[in-house]
PDB file of N, CA and C in Angstrom:
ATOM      1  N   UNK A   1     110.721 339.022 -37.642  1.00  0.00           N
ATOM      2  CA  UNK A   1     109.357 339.281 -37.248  1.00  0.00           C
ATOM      3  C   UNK A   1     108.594 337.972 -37.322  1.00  0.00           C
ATOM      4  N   UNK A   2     107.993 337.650 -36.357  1.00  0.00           N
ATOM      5  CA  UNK A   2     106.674 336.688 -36.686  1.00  0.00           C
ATOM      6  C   UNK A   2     105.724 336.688 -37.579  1.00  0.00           C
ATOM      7  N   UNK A   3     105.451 335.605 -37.929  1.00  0.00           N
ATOM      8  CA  UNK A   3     104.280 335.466 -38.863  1.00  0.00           C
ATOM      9  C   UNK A   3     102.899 336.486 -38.450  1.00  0.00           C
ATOM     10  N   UNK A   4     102.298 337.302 -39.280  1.00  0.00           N
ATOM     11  CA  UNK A   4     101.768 337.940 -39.558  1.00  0.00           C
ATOM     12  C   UNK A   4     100.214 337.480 -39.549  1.00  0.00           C
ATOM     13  N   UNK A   5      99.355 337.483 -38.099  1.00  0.00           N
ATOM     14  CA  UNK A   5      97.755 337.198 -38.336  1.00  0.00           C
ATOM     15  C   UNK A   5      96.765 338.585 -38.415  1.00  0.00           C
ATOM     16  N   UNK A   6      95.146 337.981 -38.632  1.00  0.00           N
ATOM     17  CA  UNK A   6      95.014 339.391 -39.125  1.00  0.00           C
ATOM     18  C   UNK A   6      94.676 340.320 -38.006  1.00  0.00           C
ATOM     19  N   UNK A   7      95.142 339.906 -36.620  1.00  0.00           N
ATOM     20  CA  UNK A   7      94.942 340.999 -35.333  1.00  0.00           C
ATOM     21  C   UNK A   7      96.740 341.734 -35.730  1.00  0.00           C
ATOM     22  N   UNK A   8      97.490 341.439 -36.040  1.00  0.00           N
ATOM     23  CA  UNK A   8      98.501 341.862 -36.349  1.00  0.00           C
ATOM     24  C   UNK A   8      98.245 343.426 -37.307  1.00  0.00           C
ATOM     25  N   UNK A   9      97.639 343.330 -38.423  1.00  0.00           N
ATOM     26  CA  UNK A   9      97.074 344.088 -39.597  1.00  0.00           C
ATOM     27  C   UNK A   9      96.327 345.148 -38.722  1.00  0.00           C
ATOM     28  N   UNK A  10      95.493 344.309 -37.839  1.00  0.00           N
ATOM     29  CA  UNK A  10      94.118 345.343 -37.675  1.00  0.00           C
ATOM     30  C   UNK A  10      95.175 346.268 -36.483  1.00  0.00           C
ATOM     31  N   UNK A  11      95.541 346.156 -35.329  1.00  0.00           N
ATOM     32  CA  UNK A  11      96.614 346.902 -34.720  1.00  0.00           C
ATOM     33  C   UNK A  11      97.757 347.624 -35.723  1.00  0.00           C
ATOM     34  N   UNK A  12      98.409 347.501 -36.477  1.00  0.00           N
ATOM     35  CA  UNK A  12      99.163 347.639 -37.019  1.00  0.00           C
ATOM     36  C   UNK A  12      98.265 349.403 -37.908  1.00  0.00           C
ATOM     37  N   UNK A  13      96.911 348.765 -38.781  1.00  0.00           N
ATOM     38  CA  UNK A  13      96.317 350.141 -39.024  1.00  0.00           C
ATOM     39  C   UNK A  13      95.975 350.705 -38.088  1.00  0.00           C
ATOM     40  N   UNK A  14      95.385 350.497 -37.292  1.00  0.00           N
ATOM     41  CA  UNK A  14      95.026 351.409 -35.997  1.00  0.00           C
ATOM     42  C   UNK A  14      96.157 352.754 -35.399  1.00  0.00           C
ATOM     43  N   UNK A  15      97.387 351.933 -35.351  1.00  0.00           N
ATOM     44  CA  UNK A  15      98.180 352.816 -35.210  1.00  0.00           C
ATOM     45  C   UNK A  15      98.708 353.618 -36.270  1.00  0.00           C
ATOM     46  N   UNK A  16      98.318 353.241 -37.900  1.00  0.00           N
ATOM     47  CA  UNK A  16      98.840 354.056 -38.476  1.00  0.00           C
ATOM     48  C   UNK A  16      97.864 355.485 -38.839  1.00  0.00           C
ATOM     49  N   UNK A  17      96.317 354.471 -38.107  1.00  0.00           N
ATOM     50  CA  UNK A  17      95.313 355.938 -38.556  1.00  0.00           C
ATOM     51  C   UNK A  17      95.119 356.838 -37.562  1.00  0.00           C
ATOM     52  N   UNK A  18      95.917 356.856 -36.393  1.00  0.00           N
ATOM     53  CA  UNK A  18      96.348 357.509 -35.006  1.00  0.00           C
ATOM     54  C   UNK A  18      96.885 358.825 -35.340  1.00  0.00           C
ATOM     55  N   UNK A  19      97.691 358.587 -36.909  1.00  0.00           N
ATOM     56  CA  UNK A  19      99.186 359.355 -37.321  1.00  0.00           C
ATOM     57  C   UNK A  19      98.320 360.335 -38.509  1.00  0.00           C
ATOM     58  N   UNK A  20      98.983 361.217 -38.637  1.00  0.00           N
ATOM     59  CA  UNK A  20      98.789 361.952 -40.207  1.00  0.00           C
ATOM     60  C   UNK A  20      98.781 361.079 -41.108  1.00  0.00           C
ATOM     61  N   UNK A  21      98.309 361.268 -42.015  1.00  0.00           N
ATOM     62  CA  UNK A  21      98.794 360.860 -43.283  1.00  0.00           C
ATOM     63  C   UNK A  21      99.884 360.733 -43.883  1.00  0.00           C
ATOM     64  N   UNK A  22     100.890 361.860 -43.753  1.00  0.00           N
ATOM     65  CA  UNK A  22     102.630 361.673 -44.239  1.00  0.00           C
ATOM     66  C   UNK A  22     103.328 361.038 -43.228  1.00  0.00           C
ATOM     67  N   UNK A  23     103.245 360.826 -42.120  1.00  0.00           N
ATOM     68  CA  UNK A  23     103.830 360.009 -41.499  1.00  0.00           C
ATOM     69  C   UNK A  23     103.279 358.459 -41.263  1.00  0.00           C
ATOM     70  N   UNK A  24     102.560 357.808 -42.210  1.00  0.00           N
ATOM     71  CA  UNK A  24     102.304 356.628 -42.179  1.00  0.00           C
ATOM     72  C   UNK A  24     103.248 355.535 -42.513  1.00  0.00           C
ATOM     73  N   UNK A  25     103.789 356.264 -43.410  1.00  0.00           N
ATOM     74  CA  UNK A  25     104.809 355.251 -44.217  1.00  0.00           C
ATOM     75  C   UNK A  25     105.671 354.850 -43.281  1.00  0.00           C
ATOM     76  N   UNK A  26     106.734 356.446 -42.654  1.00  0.00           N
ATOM     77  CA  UNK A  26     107.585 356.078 -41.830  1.00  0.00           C
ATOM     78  C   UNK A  26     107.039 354.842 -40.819  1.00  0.00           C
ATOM     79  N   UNK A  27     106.171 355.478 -40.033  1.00  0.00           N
ATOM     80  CA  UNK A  27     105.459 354.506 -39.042  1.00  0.00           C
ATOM     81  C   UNK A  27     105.461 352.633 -39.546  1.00  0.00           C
ATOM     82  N   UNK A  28     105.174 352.368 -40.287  1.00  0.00           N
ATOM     83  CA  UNK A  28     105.093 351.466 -40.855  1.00  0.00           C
ATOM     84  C   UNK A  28     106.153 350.893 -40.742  1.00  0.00           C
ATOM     85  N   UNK A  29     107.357 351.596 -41.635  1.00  0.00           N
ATOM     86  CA  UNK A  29     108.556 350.960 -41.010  1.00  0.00           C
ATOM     87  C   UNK A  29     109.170 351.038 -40.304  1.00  0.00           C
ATOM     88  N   UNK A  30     108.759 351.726 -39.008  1.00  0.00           N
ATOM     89  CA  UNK A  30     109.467 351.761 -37.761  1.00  0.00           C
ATOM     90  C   UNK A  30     108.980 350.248 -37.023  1.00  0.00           C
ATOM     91  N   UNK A  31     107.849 349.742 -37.010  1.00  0.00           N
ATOM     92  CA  UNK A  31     106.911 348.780 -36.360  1.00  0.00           C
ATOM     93  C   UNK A  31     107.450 347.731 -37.220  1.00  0.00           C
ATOM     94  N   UNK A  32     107.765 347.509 -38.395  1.00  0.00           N
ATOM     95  CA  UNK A  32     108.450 346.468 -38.811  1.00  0.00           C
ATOM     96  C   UNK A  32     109.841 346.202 -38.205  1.00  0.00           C
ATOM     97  N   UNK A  33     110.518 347.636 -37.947  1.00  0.00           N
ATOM     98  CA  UNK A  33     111.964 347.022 -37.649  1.00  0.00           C
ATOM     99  C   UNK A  33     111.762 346.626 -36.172  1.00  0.00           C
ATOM    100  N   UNK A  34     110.882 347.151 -35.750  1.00  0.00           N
ATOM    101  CA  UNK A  34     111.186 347.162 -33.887  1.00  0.00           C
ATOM    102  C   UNK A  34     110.613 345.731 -33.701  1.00  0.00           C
ATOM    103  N   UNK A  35     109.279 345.346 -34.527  1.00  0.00           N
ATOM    104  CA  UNK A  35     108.929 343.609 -34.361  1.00  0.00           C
ATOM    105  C   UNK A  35     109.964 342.634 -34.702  1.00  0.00           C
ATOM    106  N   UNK A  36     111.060 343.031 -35.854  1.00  0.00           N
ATOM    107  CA  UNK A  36     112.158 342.412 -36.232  1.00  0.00           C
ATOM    108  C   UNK A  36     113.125 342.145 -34.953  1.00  0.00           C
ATOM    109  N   UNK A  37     113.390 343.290 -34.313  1.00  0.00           N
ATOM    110  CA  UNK A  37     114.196 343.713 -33.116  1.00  0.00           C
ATOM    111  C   UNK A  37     114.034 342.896 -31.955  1.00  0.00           C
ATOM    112  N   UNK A  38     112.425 342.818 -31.595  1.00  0.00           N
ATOM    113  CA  UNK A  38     111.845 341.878 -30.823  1.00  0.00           C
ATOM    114  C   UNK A  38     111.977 340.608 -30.849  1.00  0.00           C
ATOM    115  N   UNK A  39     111.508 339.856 -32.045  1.00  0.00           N
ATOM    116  CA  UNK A  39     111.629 338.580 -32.384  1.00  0.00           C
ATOM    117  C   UNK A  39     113.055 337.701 -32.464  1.00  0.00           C
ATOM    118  N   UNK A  40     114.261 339.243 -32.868  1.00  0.00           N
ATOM    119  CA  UNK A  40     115.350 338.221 -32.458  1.00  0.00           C
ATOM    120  C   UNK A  40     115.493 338.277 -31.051  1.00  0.00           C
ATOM    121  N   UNK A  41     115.601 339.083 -30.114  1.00  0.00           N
ATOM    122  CA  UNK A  41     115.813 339.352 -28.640  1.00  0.00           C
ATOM    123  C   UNK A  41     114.951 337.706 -28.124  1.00  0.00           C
ATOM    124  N   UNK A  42     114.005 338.207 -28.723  1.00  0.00           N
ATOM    125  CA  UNK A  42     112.996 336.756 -28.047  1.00  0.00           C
ATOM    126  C   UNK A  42     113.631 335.639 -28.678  1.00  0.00           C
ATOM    127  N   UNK A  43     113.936 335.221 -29.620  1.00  0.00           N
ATOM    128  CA  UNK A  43     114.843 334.296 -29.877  1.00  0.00           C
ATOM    129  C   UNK A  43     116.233 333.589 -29.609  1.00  0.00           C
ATOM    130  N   UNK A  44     116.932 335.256 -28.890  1.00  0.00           N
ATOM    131  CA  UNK A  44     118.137 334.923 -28.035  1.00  0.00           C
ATOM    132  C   UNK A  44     118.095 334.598 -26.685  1.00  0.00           C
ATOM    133  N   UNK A  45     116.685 335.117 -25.884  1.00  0.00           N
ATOM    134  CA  UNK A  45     116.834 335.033 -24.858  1.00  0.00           C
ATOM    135  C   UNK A  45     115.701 334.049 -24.041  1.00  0.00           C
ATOM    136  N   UNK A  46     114.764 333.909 -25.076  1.00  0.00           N
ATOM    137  CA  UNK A  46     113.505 333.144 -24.403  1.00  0.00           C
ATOM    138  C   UNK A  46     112.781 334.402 -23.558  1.00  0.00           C
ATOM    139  N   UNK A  47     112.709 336.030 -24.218  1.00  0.00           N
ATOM    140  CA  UNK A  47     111.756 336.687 -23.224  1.00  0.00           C
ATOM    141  C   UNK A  47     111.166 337.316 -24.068  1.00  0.00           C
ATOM    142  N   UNK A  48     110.339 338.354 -24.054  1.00  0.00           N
ATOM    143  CA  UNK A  48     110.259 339.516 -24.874  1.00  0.00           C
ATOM    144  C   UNK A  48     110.602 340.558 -24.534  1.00  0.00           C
ATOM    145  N   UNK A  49     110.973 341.445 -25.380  1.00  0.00           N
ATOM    146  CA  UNK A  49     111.579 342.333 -25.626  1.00  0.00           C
ATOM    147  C   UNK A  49     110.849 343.445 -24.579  1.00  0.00           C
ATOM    148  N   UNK A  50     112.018 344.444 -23.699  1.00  0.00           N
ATOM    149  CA  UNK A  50     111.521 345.064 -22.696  1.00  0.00           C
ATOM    150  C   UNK A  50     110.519 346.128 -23.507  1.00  0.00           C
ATOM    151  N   UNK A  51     110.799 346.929 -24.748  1.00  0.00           N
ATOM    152  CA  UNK A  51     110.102 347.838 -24.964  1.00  0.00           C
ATOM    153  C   UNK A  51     109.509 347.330 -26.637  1.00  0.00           C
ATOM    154  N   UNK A  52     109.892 346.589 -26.932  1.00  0.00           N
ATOM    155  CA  UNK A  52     108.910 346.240 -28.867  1.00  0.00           C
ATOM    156  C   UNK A  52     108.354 344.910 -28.167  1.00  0.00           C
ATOM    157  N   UNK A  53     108.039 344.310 -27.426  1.00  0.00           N
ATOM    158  CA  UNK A  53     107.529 343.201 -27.088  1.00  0.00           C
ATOM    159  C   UNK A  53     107.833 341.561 -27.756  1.00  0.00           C
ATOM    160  N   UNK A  54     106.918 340.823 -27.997  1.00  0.00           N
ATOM    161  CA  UNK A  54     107.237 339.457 -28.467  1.00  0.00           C
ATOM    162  C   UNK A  54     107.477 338.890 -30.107  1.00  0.00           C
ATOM    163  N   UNK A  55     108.007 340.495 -30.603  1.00  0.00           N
ATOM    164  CA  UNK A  55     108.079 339.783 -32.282  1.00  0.00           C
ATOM    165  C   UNK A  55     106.908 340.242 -33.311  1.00  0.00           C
ATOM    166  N   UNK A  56     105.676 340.008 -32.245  1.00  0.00           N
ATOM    167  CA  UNK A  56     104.154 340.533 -33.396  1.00  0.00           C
ATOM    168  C   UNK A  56     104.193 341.871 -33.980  1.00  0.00           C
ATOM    169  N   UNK A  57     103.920 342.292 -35.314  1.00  0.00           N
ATOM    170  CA  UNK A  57     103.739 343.081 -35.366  1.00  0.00           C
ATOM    171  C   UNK A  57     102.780 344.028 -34.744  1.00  0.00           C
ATOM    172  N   UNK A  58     102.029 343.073 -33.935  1.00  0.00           N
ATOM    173  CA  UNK A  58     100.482 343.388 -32.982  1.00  0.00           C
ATOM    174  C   UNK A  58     101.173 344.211 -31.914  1.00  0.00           C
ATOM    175  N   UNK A  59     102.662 343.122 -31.942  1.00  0.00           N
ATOM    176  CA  UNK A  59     102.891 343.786 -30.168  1.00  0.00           C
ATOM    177  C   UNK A  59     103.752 345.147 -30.538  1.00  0.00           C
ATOM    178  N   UNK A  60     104.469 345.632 -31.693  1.00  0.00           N
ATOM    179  CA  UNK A  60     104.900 346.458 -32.133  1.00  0.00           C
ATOM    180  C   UNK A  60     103.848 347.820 -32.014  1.00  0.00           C
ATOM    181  N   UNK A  61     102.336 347.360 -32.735  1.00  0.00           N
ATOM    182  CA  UNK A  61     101.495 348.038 -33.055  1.00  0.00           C
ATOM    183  C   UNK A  61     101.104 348.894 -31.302  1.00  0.00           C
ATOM    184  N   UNK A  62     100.973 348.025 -30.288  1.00  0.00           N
ATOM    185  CA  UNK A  62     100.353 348.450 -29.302  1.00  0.00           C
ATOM    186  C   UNK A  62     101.332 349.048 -28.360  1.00  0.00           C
ATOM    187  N   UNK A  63     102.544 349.617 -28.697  1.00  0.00           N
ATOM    188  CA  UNK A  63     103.609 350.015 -28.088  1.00  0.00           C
ATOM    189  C   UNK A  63     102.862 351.343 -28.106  1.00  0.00           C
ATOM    190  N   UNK A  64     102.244 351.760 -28.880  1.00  0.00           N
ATOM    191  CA  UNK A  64     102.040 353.374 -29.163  1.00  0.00           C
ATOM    192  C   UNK A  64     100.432 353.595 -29.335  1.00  0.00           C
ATOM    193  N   UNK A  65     100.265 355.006 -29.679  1.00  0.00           N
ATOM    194  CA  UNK A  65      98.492 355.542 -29.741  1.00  0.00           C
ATOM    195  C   UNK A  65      98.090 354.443 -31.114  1.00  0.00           C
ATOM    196  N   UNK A  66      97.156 354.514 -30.433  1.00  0.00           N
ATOM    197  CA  UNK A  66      96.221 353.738 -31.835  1.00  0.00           C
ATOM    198  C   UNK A  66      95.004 354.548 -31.286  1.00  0.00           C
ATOM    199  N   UNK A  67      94.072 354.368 -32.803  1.00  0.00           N
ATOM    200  CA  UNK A  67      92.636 354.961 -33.137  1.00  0.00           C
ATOM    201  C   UNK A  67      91.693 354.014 -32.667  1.00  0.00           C
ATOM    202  N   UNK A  68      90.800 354.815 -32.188  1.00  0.00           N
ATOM    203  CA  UNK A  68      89.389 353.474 -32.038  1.00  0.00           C
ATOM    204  C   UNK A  68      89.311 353.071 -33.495  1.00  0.00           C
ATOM    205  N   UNK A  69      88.704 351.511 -33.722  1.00  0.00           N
ATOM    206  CA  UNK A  69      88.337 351.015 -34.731  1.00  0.00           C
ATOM    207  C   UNK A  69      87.092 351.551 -35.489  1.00  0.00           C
ATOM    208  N   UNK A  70      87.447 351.978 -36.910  1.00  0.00           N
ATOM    209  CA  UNK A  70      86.409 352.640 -36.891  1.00  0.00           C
ATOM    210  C   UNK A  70      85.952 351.460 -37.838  1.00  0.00           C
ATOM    211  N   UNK A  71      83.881 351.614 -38.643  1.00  0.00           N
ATOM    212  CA  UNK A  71      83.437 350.679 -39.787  1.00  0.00           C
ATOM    213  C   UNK A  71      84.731 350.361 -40.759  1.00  0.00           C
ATOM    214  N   UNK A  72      84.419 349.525 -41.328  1.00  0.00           N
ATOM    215  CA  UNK A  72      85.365 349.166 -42.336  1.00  0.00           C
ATOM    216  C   UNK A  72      85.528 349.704 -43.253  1.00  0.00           C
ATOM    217  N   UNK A  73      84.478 349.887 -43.472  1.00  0.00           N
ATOM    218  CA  UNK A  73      83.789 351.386 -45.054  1.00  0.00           C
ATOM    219  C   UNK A  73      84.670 352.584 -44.644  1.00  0.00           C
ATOM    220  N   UNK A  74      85.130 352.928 -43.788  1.00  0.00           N
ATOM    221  CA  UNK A  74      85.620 354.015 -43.105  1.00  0.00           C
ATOM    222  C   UNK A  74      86.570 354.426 -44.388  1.00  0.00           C
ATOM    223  N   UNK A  75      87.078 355.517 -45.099  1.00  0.00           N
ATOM    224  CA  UNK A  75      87.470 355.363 -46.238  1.00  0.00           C
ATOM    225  C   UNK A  75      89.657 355.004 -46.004  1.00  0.00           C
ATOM    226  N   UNK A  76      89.806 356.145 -44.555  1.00  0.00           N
ATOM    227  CA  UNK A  76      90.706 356.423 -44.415  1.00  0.00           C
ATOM    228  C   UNK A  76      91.267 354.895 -43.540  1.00  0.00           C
ATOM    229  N   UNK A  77      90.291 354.268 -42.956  1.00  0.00           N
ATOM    230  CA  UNK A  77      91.052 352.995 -42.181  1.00  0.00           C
ATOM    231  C   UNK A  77      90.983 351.922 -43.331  1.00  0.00           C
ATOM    232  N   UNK A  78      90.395 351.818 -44.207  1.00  0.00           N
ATOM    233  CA  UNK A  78      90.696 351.235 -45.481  1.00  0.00           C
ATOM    234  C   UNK A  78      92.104 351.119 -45.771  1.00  0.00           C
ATOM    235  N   UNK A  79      92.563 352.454 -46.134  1.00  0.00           N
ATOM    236  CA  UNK A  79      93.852 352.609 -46.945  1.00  0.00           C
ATOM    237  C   UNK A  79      94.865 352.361 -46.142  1.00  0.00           C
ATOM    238  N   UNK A  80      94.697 352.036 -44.559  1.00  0.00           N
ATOM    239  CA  UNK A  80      95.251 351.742 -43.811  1.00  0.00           C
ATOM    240  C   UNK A  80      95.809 350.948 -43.839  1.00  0.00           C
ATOM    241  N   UNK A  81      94.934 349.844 -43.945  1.00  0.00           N
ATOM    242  CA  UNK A  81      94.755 348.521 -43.734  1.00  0.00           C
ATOM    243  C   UNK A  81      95.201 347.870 -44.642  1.00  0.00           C
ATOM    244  N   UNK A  82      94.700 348.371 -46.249  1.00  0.00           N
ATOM    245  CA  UNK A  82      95.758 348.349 -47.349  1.00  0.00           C
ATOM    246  C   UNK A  82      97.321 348.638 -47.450  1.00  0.00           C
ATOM    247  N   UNK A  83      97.475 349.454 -46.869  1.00  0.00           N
ATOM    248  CA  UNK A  83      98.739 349.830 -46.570  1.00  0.00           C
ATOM    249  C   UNK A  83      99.341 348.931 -45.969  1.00  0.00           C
ATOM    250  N   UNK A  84      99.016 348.627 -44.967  1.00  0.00           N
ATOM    251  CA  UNK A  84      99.984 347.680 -44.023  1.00  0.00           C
ATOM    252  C   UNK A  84      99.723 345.935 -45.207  1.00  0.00           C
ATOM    253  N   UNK A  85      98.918 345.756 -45.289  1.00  0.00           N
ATOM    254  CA  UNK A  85      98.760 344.457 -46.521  1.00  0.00           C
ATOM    255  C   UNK A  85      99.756 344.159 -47.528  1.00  0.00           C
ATOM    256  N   UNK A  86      99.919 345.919 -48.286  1.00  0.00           N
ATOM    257  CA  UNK A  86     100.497 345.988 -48.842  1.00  0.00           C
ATOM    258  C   UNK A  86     102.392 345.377 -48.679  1.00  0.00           C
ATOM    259  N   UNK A  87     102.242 345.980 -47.359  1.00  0.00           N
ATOM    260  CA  UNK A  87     103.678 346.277 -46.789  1.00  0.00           C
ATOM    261  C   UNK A  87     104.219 344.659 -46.521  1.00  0.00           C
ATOM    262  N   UNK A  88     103.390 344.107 -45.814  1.00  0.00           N
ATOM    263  CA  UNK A  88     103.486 342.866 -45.049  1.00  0.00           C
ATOM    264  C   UNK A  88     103.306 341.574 -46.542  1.00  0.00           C
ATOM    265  N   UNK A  89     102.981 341.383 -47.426  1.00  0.00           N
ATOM    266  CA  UNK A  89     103.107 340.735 -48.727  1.00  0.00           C
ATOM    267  C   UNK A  89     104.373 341.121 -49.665  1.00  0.00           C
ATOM    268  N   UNK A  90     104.526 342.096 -49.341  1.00  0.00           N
ATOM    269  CA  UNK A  90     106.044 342.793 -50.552  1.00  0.00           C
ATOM    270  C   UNK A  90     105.275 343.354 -51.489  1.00  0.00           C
ATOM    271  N   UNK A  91     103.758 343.497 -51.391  1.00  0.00           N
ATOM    272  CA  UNK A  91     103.549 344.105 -52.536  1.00  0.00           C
ATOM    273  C   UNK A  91     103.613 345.382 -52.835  1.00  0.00           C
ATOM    274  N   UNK A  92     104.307 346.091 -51.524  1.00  0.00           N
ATOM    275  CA  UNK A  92     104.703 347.598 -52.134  1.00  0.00           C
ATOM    276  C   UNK A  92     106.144 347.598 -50.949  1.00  0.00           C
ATOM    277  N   UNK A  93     107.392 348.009 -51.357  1.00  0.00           N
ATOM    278  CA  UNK A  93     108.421 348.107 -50.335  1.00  0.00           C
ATOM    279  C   UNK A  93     107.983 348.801 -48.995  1.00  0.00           C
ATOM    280  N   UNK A  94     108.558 348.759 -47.743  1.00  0.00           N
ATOM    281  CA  UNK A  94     108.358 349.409 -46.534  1.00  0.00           C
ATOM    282  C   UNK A  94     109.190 350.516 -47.227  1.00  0.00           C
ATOM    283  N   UNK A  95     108.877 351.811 -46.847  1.00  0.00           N
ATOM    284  CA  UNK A  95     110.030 352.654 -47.693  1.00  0.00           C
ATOM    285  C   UNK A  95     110.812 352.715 -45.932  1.00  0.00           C
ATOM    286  N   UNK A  96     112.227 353.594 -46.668  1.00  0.00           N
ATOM    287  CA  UNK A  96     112.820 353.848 -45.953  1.00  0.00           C
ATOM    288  C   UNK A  96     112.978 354.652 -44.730  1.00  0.00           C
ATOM    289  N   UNK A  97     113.750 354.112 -44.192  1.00  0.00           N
ATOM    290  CA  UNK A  97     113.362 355.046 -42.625  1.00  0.00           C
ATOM    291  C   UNK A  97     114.469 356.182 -42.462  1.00  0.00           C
TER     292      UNK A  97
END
């Protein structure tokens, strides 16, 4: 996966506040493996990837529904956003898929 900016994060929650709540996690690590997926393809071939795109987790993120952006205060795009922070630092494992 590519280095991680914070349009990466902000797409990345968007799509996870699209989802229920119990399916965030999964989500999470589906968009990690498929940016993983991407970034080598783009690395073998010099293109991006026909369906996970160029490696970003951004471009992972925009493969699928995402939420309008809501305030930041928003309580639930918070934990979102935390979430994916979380995920993308190691400070909590991607759980398993």
């Amino acid at each position: 996966m590519r280095p991680v900016l914070p349009g990466d994060v902000i797409q990345a929650a968007l799509a996870l506040l699209a989802v229920p709540e119990p399916a965030r996690a999964g989500l999470i690590r589906q968009m990690l493996d498929e940016a993983g997926q991407a970034d080598a393809f783009r690395q073998s071939t010099g293109r991006a990837h026909p369906d996970f795109g160029t490696g970003s987790l951004m471009s992972a993120a925009m493969t699928r529904p995402r939420a309008r952006e809501p305030y930041w205060d928003d309580p639930d795009y918070a934990r979102c956003l935390v979430m994916v922070l979380q995920v993308v630092t190691g400070e909590r494992p991607a759980p398993a898929a």
